[in-house]
N, C-alpha and C. Protein backbone atom coordinates (compact mmCIF):
# COMPACT_ATOMS: atom_id res chain seq x y z
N UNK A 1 14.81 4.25 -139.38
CA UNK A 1 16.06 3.65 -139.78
C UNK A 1 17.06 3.76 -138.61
N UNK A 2 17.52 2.34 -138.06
CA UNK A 2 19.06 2.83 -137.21
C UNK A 2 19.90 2.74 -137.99
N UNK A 3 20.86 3.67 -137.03
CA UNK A 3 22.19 3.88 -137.32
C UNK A 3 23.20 2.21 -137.49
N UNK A 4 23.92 3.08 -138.40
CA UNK A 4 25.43 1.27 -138.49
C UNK A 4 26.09 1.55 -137.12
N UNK A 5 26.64 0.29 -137.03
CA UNK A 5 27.54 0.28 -136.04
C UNK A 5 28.66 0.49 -136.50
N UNK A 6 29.00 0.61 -137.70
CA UNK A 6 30.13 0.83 -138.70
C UNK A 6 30.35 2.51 -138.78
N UNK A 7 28.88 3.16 -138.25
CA UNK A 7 29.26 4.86 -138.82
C UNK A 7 29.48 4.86 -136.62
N UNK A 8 28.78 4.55 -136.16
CA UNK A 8 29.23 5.04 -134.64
C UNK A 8 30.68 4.84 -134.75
N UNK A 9 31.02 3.91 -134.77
CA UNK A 9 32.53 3.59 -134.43
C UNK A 9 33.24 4.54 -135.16
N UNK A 10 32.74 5.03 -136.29
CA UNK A 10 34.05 6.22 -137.02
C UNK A 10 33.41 7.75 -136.47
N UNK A 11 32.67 7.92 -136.08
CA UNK A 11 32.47 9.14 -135.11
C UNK A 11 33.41 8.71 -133.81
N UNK A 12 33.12 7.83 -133.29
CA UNK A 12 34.40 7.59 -132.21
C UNK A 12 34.98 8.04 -132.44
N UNK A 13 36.09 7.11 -133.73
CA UNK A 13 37.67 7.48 -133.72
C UNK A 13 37.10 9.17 -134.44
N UNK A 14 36.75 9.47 -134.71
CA UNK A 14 36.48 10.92 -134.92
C UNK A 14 36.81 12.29 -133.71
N UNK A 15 36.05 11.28 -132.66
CA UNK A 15 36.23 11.85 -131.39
C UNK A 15 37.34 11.55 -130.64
N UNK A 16 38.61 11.08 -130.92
CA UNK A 16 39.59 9.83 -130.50
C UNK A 16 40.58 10.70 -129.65
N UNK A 17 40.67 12.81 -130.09
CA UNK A 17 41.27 13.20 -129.31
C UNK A 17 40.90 13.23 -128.02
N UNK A 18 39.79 13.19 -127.55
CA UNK A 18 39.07 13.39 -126.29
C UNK A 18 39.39 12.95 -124.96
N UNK A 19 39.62 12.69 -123.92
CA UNK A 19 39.27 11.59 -123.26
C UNK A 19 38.13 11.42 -122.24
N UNK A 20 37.43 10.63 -122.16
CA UNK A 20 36.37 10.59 -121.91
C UNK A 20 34.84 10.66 -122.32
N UNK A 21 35.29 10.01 -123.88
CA UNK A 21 34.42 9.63 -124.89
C UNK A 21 33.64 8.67 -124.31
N UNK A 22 32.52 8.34 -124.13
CA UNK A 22 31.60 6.84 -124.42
C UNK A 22 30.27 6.99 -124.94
N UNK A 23 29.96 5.75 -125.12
CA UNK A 23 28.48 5.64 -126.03
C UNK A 23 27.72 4.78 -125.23
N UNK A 24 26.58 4.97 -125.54
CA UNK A 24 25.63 4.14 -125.22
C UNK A 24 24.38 3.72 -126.13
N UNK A 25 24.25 2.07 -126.34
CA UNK A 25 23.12 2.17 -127.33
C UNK A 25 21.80 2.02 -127.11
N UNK A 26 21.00 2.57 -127.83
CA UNK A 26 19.80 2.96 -127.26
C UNK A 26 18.46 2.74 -128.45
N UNK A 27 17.91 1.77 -128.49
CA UNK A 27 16.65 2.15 -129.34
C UNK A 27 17.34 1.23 -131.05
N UNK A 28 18.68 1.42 -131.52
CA UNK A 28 19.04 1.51 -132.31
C UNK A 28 19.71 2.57 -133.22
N UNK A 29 19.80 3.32 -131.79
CA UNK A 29 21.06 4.81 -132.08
C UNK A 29 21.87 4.66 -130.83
N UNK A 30 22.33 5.95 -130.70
CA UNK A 30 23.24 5.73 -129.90
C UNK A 30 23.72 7.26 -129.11
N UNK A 31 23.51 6.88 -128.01
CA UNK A 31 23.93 8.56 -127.24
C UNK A 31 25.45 8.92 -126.90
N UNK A 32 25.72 9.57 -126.96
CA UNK A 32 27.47 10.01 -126.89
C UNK A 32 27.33 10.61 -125.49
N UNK A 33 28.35 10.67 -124.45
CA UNK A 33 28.72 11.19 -123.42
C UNK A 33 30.06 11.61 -123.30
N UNK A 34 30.52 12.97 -122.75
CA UNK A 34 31.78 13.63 -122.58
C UNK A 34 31.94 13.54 -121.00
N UNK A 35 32.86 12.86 -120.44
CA UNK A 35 33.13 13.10 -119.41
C UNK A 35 32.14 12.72 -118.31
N UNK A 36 30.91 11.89 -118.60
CA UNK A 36 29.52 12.03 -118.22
C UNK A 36 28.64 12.42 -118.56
N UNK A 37 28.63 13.59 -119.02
CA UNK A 37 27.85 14.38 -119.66
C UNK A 37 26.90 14.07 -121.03
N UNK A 38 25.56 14.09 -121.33
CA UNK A 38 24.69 13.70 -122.31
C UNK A 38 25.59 14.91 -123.40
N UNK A 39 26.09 14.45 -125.01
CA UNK A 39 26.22 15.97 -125.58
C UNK A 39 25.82 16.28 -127.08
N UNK A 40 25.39 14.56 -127.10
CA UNK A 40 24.67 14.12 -128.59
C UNK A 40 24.59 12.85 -128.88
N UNK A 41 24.66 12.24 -130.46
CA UNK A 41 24.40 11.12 -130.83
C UNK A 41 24.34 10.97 -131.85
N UNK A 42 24.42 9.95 -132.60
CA UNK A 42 24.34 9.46 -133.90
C UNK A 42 22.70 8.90 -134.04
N UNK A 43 21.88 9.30 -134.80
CA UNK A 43 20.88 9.19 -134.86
C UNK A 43 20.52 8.96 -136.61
N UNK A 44 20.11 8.01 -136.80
CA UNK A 44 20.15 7.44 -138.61
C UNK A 44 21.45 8.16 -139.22
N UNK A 45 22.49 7.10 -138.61
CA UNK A 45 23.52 7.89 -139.65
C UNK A 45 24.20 9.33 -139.76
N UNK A 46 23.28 10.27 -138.73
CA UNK A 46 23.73 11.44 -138.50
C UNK A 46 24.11 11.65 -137.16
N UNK A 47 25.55 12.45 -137.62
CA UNK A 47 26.08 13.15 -135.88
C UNK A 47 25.13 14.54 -135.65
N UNK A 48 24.73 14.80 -134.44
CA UNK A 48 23.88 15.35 -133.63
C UNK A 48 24.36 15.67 -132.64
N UNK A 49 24.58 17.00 -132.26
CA UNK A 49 24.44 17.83 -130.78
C UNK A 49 23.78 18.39 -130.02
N UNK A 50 23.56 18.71 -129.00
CA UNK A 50 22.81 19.63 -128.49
C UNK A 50 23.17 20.90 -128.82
N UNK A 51 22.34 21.91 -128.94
CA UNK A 51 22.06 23.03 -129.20
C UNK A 51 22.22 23.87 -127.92
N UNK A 52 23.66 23.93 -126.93
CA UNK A 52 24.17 24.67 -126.56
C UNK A 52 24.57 25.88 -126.59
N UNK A 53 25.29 27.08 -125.89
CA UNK A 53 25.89 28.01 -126.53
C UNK A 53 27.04 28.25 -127.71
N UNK A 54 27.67 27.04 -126.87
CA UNK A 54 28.90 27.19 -127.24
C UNK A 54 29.01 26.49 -128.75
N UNK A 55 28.22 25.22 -129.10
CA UNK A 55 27.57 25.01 -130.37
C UNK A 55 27.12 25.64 -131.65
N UNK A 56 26.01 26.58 -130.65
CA UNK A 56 25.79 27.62 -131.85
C UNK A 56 26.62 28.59 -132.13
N UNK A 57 27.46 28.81 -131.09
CA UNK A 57 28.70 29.91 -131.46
C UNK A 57 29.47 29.23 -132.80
N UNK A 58 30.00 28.34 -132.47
CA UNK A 58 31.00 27.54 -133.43
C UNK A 58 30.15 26.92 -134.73
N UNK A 59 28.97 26.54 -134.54
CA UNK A 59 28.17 26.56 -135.57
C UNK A 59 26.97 27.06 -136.22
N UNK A 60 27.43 28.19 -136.71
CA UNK A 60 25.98 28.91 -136.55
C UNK A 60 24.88 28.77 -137.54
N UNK A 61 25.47 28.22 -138.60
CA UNK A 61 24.80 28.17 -139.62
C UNK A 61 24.47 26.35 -139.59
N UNK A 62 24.19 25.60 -138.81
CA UNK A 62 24.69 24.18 -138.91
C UNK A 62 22.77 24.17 -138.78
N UNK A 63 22.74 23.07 -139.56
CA UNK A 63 21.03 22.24 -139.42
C UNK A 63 20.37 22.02 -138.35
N UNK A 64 18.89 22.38 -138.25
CA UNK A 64 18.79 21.76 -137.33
C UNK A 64 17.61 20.81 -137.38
N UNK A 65 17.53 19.69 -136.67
CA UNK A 65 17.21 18.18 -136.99
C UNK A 65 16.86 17.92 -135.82
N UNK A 66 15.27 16.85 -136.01
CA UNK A 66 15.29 16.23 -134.66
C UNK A 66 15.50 14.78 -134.99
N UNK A 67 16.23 13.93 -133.59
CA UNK A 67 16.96 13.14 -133.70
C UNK A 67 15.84 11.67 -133.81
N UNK A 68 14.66 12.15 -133.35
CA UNK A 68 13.14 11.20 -133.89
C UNK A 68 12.31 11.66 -133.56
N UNK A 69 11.34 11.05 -133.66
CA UNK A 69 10.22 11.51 -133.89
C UNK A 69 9.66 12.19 -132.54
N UNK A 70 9.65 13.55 -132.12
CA UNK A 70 9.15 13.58 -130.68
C UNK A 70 10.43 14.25 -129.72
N UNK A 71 11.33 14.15 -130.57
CA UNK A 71 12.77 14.34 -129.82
C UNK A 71 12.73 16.33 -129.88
N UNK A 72 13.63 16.43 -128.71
CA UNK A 72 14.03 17.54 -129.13
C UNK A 72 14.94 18.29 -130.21
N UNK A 73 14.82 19.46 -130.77
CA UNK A 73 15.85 19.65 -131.74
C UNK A 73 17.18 19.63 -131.73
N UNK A 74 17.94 19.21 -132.49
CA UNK A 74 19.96 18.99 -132.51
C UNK A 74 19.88 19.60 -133.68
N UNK A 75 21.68 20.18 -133.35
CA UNK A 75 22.34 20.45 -134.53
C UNK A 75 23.18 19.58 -135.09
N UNK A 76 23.09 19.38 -136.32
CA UNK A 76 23.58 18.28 -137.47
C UNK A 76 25.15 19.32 -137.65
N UNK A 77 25.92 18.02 -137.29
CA UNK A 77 27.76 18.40 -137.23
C UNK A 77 27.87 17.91 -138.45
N UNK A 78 28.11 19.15 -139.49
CA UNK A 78 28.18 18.90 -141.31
C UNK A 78 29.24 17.93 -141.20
N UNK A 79 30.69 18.71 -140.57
CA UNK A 79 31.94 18.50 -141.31
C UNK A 79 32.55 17.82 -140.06
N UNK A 80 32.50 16.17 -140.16
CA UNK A 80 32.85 15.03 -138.77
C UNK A 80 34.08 14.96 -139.41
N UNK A 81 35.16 15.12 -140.73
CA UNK A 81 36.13 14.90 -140.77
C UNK A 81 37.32 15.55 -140.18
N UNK A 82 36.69 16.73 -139.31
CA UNK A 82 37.93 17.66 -138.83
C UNK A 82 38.26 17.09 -137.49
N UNK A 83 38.59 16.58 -136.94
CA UNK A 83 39.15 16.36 -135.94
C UNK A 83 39.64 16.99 -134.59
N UNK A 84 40.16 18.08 -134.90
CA UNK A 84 40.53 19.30 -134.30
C UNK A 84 39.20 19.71 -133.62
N UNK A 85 38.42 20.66 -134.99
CA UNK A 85 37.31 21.20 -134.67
C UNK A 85 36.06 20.13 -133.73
N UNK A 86 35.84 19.04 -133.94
CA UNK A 86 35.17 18.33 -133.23
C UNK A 86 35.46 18.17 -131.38
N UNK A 87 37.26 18.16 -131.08
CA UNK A 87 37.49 18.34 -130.26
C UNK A 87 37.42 19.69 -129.59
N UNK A 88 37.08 20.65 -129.86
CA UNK A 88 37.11 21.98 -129.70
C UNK A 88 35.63 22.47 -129.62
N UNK A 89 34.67 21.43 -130.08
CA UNK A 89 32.93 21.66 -130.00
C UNK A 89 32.63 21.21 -128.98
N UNK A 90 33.36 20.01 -128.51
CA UNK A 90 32.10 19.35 -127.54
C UNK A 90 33.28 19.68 -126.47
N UNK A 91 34.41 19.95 -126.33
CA UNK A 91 35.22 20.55 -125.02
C UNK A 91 34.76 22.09 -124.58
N UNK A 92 34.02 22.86 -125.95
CA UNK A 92 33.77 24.29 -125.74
C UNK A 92 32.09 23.99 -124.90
N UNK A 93 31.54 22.76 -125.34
CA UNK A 93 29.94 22.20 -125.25
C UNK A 93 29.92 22.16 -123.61
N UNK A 94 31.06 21.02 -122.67
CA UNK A 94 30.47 20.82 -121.77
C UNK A 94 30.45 21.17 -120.82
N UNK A 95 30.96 22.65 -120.66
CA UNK A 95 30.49 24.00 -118.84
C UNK A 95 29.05 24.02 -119.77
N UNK A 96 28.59 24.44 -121.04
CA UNK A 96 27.05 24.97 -121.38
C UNK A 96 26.37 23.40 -121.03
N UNK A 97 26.47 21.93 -120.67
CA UNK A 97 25.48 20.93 -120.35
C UNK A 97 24.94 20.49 -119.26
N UNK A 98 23.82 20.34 -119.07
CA UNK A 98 23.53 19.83 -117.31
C UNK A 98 24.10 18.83 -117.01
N UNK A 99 24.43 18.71 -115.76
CA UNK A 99 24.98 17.58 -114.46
C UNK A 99 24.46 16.53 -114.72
N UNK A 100 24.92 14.74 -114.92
CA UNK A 100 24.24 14.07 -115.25
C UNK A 100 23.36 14.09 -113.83
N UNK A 101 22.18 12.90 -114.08
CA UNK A 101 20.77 12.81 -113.67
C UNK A 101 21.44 11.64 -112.49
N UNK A 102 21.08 12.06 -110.97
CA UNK A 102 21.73 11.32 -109.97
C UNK A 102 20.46 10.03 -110.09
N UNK A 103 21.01 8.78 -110.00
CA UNK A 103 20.14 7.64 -110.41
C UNK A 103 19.57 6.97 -108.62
């Protein structure tokens, strides 16, 4: 199953404090980038992170899900309505992510 383009776009504005939000679509999901940085995705409808430090600090008890079949494991972000806290996950997320991939 892909994701709506109706649920990416409200993880956006979800993410709207940020700057340096973008997406990219892929397959029929969609990868999120901070600043450059790979840091998750919407994958059938679900927001998805990497399983960072700073992730599992702030979420410790949060699901964990792979994003398809073959993928590595993410943690499933329960509660996308906080705003605050979302800005405070993936700003705490990206010193713990690798350098993007020089092309």
């Amino acid at each position: 199953m892909a994701s709506s383009k109706e649920y990416m776009e409200y993880i956006l504005e979800q993410l709207s404090l940020l700057d340096g939000i973008s997406c990219r679509a892929m397959m029929g999901e969609y990868v999120l980038y901070y600043r450059g940085k790979v840091f998750g995705g919407v994958y059938d409808d679900r927001f998805l992170v990497k399983p960072t430090k700073a992730a599992l600090t702030m979420m410790p008890d949060a699901e964990r899900e792979l994003p398809y079949e073959g993928g590595k494991e993410m943690l499933l972000v329960g509660d996308v309505e906080d705003k605050e806290f979302l800005r405070q996950l993936v700003a705490a997320m990206y010193e713990d992510l690798p350098a993007p991939k020089r092309k």
